[in-house]
Protein backbone atom coordinates (compact mmCIF):
# COMPACT_ATOMS: atom_id res chain seq x y z
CA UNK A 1 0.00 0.00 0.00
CA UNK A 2 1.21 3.28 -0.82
CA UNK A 3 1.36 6.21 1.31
CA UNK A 4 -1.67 7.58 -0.94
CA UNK A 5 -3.86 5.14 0.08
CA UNK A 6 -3.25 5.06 3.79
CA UNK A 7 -3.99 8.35 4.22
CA UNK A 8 -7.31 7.92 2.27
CA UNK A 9 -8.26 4.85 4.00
CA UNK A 10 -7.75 7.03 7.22
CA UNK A 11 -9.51 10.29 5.84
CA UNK A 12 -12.95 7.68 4.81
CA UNK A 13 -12.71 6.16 8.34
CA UNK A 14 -12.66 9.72 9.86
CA UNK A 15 -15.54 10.36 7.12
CA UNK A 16 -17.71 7.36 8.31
CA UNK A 17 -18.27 8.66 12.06
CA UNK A 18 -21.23 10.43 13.06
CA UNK A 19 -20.60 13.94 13.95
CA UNK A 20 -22.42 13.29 17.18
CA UNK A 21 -21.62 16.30 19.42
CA UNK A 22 -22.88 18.88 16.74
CA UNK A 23 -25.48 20.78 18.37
CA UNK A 24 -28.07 19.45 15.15
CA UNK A 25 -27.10 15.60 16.10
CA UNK A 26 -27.64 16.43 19.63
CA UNK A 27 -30.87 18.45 18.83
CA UNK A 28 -32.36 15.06 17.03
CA UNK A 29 -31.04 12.47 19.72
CA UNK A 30 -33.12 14.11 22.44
CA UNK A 31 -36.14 14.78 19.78
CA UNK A 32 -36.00 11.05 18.60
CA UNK A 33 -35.82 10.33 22.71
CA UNK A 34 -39.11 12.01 23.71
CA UNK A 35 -40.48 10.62 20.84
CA UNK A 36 -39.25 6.97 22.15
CA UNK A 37 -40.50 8.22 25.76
CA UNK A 38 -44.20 9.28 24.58
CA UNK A 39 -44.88 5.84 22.49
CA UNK A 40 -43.62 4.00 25.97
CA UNK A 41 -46.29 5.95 27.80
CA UNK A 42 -48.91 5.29 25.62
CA UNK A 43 -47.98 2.02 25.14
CA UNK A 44 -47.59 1.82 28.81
CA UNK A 45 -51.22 2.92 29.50
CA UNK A 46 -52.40 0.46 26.89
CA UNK A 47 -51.01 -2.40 28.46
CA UNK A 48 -53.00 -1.35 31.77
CA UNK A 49 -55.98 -1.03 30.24
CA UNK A 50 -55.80 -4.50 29.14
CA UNK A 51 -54.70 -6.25 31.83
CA UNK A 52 -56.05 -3.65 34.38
CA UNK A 53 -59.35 -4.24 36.52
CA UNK A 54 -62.25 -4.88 34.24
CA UNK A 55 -64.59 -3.58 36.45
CA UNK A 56 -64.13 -0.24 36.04
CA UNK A 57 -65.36 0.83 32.84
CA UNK A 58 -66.45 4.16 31.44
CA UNK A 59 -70.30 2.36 31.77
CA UNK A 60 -69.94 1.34 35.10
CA UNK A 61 -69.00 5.63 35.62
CA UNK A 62 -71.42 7.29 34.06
CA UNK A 63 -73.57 4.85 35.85
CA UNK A 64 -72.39 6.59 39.33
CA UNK A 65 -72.70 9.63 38.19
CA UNK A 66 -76.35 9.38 37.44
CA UNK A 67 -76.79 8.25 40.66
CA UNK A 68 -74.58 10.44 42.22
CA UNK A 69 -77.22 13.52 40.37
CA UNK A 70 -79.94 11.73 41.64
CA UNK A 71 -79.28 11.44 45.06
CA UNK A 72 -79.97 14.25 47.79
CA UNK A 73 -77.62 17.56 48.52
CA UNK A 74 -75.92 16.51 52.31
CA UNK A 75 -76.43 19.61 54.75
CA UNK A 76 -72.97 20.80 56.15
């Protein structure tokens, strides 16, 4: 290998690397992180509504809230 060749092979590897403390490639790491964060919540609060407690559905609410309307002011 010449000397040529070396120092090209070194100037692509240099080339290949990320530029990851540039303010832009910082910028998009933390965007692409909330983004990651906010579909793990949501996914997180679908999980629990599948395998959370069955009995407490938006029916079953609505349902005390009627009766909650219904039923007499308490005197203080």
């Amino acid at each position: 290998m010449s000397a040529a060749e070396i120092a090209d092979n070194k100037w692509e590897r240099e080339a290949a690397k990320p530029p990851v403390t540039a303010p832009g490639s910082l910028a998009q790491l933390i965007l692409v992180s909330f983004f990651i964060l906010l579909f793990l919540w949501i996914l997180s609060w679908t999980v629990m509504g599948i395998v959370g407690d069955k009995k407490s559905t938006m029916a079953d609410k609505y349902g005390e809230m009627n009766a909650a309307d219904n039923a007499p002011a308490k005197k203080e």
